[in-house]
N, C-alpha and C. Protein backbone atom coordinates (compact mmCIF):
# COMPACT_ATOMS: atom_id res chain seq x y z
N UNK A 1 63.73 -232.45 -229.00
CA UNK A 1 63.92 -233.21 -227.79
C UNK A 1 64.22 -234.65 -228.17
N UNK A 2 65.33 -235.07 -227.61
CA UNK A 2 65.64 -237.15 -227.43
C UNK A 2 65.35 -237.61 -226.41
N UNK A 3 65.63 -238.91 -226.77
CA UNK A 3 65.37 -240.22 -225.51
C UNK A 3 66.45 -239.27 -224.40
N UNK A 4 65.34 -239.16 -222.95
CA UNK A 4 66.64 -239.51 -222.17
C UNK A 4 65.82 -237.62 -221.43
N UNK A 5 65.52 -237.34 -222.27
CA UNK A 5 65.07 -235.43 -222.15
C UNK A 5 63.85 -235.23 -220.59
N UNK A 6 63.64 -234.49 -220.34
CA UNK A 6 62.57 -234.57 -219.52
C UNK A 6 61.77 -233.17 -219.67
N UNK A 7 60.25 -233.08 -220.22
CA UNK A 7 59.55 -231.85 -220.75
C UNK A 7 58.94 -231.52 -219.09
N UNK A 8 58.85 -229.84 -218.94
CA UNK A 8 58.02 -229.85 -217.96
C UNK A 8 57.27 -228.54 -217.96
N UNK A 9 56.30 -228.77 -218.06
CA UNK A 9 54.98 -227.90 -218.32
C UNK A 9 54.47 -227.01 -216.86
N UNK A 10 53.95 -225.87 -216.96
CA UNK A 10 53.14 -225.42 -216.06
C UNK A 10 52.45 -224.31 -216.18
N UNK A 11 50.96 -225.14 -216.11
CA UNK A 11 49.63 -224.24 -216.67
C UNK A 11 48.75 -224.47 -215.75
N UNK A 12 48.63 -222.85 -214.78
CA UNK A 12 47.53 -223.00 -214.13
C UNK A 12 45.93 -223.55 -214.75
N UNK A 13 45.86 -223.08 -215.76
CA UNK A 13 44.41 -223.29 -216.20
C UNK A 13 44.24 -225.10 -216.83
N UNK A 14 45.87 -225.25 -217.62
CA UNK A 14 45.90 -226.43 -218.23
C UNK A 14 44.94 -226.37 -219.71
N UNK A 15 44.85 -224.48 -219.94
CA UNK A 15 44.92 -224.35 -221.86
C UNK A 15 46.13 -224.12 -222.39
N UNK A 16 47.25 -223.37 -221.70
CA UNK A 16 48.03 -223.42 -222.52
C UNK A 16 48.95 -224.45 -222.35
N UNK A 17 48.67 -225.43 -222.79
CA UNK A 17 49.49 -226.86 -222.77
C UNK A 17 50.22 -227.21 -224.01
N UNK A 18 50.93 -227.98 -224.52
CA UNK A 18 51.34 -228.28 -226.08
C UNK A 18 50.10 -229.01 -226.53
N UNK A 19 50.47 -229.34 -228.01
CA UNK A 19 48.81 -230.21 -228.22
C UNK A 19 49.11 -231.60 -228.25
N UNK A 20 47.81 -232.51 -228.62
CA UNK A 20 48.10 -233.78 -228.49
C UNK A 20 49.24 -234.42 -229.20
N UNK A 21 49.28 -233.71 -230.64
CA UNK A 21 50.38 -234.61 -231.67
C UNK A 21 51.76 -233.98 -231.03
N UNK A 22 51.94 -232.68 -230.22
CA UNK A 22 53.50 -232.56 -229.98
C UNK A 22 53.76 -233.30 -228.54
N UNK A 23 52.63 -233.68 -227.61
CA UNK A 23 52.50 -234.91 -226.45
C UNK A 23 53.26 -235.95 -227.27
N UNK A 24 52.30 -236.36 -228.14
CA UNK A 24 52.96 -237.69 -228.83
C UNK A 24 53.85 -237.93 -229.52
N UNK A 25 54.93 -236.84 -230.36
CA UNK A 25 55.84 -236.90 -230.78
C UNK A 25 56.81 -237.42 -229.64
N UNK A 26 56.49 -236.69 -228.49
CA UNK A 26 57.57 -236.19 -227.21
C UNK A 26 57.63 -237.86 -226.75
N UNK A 27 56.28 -238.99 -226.79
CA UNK A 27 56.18 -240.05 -226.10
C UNK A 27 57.48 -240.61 -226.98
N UNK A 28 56.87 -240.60 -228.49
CA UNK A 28 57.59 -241.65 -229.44
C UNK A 28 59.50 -241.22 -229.06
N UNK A 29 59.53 -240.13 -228.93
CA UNK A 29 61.13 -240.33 -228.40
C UNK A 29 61.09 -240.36 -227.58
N UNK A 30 60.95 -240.79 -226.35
CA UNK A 30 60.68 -241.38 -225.10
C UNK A 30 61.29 -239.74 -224.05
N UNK A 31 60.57 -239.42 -224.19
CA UNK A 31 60.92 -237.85 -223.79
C UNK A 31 59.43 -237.86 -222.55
N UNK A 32 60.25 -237.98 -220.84
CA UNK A 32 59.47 -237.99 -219.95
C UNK A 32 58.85 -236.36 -220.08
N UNK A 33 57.52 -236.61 -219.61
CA UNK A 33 56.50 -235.14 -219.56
C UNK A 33 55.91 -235.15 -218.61
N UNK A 34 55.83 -233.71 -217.57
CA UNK A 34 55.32 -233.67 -216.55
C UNK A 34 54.63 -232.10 -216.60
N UNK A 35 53.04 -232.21 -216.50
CA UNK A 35 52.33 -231.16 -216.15
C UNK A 35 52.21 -230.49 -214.25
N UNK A 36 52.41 -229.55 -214.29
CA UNK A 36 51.91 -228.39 -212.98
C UNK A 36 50.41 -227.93 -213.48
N UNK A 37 49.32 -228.05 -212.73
CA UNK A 37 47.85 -227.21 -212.93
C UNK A 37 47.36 -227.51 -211.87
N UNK A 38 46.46 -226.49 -212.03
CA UNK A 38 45.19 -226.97 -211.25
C UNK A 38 43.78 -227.25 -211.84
N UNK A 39 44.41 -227.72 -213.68
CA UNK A 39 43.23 -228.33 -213.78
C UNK A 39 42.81 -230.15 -213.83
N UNK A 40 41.87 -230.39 -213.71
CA UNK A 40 41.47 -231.78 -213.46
C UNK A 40 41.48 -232.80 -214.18
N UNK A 41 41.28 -232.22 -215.86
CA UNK A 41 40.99 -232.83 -216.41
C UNK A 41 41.90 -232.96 -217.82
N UNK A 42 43.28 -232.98 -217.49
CA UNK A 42 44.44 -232.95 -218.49
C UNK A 42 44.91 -234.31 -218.49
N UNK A 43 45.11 -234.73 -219.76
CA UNK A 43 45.60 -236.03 -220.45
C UNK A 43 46.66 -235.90 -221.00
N UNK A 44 47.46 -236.85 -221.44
CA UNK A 44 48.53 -236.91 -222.43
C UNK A 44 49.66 -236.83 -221.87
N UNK A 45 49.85 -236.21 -220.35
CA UNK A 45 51.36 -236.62 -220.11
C UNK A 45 51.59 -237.37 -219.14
N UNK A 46 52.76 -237.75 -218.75
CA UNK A 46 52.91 -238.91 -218.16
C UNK A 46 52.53 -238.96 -216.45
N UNK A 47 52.85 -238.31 -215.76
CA UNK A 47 52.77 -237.19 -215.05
C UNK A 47 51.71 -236.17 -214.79
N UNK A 48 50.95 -235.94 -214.24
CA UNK A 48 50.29 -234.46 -213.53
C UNK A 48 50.12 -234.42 -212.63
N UNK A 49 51.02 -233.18 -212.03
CA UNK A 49 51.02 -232.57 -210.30
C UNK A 49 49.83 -231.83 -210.33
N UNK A 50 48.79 -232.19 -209.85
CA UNK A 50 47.53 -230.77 -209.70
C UNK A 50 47.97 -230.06 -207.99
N UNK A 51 46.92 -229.09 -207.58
CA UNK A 51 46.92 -228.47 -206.97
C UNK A 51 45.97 -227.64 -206.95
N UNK A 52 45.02 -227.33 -205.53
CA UNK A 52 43.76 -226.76 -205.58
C UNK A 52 43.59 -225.87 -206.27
N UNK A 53 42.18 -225.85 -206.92
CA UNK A 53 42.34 -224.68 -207.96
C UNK A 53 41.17 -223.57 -206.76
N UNK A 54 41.41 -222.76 -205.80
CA UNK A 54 41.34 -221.91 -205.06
C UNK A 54 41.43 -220.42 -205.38
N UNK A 55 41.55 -219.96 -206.37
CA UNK A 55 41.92 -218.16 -207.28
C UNK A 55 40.28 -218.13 -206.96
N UNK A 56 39.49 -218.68 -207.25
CA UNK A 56 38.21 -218.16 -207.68
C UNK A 56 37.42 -218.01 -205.62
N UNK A 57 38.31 -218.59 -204.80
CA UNK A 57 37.62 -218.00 -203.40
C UNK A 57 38.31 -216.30 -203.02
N UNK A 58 39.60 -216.05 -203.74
CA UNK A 58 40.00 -214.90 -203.08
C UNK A 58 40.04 -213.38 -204.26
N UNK A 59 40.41 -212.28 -203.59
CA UNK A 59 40.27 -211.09 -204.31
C UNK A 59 41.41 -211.72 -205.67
N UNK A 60 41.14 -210.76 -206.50
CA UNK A 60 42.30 -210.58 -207.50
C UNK A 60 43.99 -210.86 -207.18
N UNK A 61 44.22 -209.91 -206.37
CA UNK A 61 45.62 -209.89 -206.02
C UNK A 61 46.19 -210.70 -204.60
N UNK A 62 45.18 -211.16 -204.33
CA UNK A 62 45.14 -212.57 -203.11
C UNK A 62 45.27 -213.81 -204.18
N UNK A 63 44.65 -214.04 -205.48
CA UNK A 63 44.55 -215.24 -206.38
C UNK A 63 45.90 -214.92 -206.92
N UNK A 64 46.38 -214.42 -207.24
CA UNK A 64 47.91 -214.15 -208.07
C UNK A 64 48.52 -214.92 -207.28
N UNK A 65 48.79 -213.85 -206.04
CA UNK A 65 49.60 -214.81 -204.88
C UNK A 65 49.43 -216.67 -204.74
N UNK A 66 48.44 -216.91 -204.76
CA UNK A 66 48.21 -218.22 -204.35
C UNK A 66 48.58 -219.04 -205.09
N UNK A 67 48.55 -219.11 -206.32
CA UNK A 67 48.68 -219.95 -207.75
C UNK A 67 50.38 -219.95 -207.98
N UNK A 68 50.83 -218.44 -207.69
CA UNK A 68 52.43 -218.51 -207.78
C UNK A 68 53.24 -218.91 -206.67
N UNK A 69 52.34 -218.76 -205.27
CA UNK A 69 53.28 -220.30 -204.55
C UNK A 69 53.06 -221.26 -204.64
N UNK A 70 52.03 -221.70 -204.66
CA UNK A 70 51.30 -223.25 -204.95
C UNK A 70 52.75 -223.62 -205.97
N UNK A 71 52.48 -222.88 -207.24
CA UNK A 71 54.07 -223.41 -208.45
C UNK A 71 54.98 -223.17 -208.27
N UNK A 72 55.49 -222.53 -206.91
CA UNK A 72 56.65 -222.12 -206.57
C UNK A 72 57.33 -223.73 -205.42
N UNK A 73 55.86 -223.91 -204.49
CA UNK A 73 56.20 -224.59 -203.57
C UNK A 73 56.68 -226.08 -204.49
N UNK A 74 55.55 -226.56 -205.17
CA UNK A 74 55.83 -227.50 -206.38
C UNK A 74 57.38 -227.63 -207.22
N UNK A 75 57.35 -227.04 -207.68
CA UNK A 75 58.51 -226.76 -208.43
C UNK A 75 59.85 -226.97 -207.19
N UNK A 76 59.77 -226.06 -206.37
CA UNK A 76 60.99 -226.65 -204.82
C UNK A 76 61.00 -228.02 -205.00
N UNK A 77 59.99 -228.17 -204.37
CA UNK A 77 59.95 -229.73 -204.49
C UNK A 77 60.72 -230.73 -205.21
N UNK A 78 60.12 -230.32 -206.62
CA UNK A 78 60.90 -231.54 -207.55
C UNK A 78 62.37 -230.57 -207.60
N UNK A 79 62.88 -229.85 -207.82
CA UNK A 79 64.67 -229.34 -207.31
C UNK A 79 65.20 -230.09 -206.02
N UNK A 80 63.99 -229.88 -205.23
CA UNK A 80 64.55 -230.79 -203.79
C UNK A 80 64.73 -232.19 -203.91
N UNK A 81 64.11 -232.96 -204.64
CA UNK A 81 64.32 -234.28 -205.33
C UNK A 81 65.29 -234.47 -206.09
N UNK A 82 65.31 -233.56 -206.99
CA UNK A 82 66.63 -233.85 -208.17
C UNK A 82 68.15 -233.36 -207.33
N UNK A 83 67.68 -232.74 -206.61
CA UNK A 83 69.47 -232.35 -205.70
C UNK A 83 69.80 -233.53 -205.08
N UNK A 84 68.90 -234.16 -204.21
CA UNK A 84 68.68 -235.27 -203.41
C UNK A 84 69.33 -236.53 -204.41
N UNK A 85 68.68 -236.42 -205.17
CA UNK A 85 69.00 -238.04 -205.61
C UNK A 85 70.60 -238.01 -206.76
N UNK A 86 71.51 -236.85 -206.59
CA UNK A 86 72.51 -236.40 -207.34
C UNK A 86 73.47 -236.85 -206.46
């Protein structure tokens, strides 16, 4: 990745993330980074969209659902931005 790139991550849990030294490679070439989770307590990128972390009130196959629109609705979003501002 170069200057100019834009990384974009999305981890419900916010373990499977890159690690700190490939965060910081990504800063030193000025490579914007943006996390999707619903967890609270993620560092290192420039950027984090959270979103309720709610799986643990509903059945199994009610929590699937929820987490994949939540990143579905998210994700619209920033497309709806980047069309917008083109």
């Amino acid at each position: 990745m170069e200057k100019g790139d834009f990384f974009l991550c999305v981890s419900y849990s916010g373990k499977s993330i890159p690690s700190a030294a490939q965060l910081l490679q990504m800063k030193r070439r000025n490579v914007r980074t943006v996390l999707i989770t619903a967890a609270k307590d993620v560092t290192g990128f420039q950027m984090v969209l959270t979103f309720p972390d709610r799986e643990h009130y509903y059945d199994k196959k009610m929590a699937t659902f929820y987490s994949q629109t939540a990143i579905f609705y998210l994700l619209n979003c920033i497309f709806a931005i980047l069309y917008r501002t083109k």
